[in-house]
C-alpha atoms as a PDB file:
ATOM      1  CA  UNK A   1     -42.378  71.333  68.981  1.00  0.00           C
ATOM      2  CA  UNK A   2     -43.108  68.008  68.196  1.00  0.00           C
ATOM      3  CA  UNK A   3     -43.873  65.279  70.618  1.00  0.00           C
ATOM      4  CA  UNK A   4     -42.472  61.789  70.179  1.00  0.00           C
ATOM      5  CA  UNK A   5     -43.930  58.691  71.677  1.00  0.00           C
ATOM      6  CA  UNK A   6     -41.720  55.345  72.684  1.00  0.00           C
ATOM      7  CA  UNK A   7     -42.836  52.518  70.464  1.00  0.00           C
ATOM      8  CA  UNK A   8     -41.594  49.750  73.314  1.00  0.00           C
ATOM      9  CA  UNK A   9     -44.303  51.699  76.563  1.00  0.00           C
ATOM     10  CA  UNK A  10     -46.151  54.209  75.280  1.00  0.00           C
ATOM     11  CA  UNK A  11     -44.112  56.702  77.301  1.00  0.00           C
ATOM     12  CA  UNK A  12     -44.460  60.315  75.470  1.00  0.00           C
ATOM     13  CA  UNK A  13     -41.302  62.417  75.132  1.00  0.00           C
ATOM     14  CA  UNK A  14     -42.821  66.240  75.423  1.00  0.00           C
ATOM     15  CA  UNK A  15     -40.373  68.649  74.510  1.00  0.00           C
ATOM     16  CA  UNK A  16     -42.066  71.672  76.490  1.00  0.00           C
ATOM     17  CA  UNK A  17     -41.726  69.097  79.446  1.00  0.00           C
ATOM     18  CA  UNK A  18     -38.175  67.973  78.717  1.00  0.00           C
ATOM     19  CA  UNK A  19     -36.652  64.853  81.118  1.00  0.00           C
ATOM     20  CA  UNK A  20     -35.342  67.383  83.932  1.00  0.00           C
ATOM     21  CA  UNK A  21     -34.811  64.039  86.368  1.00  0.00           C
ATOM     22  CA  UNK A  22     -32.362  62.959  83.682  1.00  0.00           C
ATOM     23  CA  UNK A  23     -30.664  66.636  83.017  1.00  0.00           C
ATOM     24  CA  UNK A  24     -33.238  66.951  79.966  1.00  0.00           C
ATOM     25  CA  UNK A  25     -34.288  71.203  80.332  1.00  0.00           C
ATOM     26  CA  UNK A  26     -37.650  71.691  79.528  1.00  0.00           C
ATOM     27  CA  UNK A  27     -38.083  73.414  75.507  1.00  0.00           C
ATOM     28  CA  UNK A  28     -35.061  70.595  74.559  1.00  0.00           C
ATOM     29  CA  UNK A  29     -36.264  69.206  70.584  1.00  0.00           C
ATOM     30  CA  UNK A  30     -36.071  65.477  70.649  1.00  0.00           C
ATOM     31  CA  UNK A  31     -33.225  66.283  67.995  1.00  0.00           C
ATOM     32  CA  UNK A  32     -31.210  67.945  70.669  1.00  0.00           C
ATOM     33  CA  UNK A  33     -31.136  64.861  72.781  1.00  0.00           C
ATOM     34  CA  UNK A  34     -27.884  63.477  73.306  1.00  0.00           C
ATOM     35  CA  UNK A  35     -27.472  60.565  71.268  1.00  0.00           C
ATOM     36  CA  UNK A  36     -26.994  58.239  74.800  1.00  0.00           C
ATOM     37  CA  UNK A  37     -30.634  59.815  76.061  1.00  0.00           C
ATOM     38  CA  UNK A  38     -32.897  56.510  76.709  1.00  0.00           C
ATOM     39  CA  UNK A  39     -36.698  56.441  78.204  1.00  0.00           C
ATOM     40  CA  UNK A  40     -36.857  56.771  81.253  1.00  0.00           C
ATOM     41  CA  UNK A  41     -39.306  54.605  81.598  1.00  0.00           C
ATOM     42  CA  UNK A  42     -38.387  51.470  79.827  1.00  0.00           C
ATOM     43  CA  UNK A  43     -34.795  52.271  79.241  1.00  0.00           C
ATOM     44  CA  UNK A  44     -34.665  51.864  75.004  1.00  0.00           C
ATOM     45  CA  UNK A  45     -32.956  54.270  72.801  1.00  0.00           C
ATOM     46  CA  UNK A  46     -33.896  57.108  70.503  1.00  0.00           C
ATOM     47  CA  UNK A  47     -34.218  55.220  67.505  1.00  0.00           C
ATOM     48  CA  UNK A  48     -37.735  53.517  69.616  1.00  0.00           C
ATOM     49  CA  UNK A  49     -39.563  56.575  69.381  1.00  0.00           C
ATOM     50  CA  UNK A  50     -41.825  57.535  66.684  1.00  0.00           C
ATOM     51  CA  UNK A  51     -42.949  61.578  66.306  1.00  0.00           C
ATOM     52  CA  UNK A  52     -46.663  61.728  67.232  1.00  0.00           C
ATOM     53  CA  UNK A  53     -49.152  63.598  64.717  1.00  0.00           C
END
């Protein structure tokens, strides 16, 4: 799965890792996120991250 980095901190969204503090399961696609999910690090939305290659 691809891994998608937030363009605001640098923060990397893994999706073997998932966000389990913020009831993300790890193996959870960064499609599957719920369309509210924000970083938990600086706190912008989805539409901030760019897929890393």
């Amino acid at each position: 799965m691809d891994k998608y980095v937030c363009e605001v901190c640098d923060w990397v969204y893994d999706p073997e890792v998932g966000d389990p503090e913020n009831g993300i399961q790890p193996g959870t696609s960064f499609e599957d996120l719920p369309d509210d999910w924000v970083c938990p690090l600086c706190g912008v939305g989805k539409d901030q991250f760019e897929k890393v290659d």
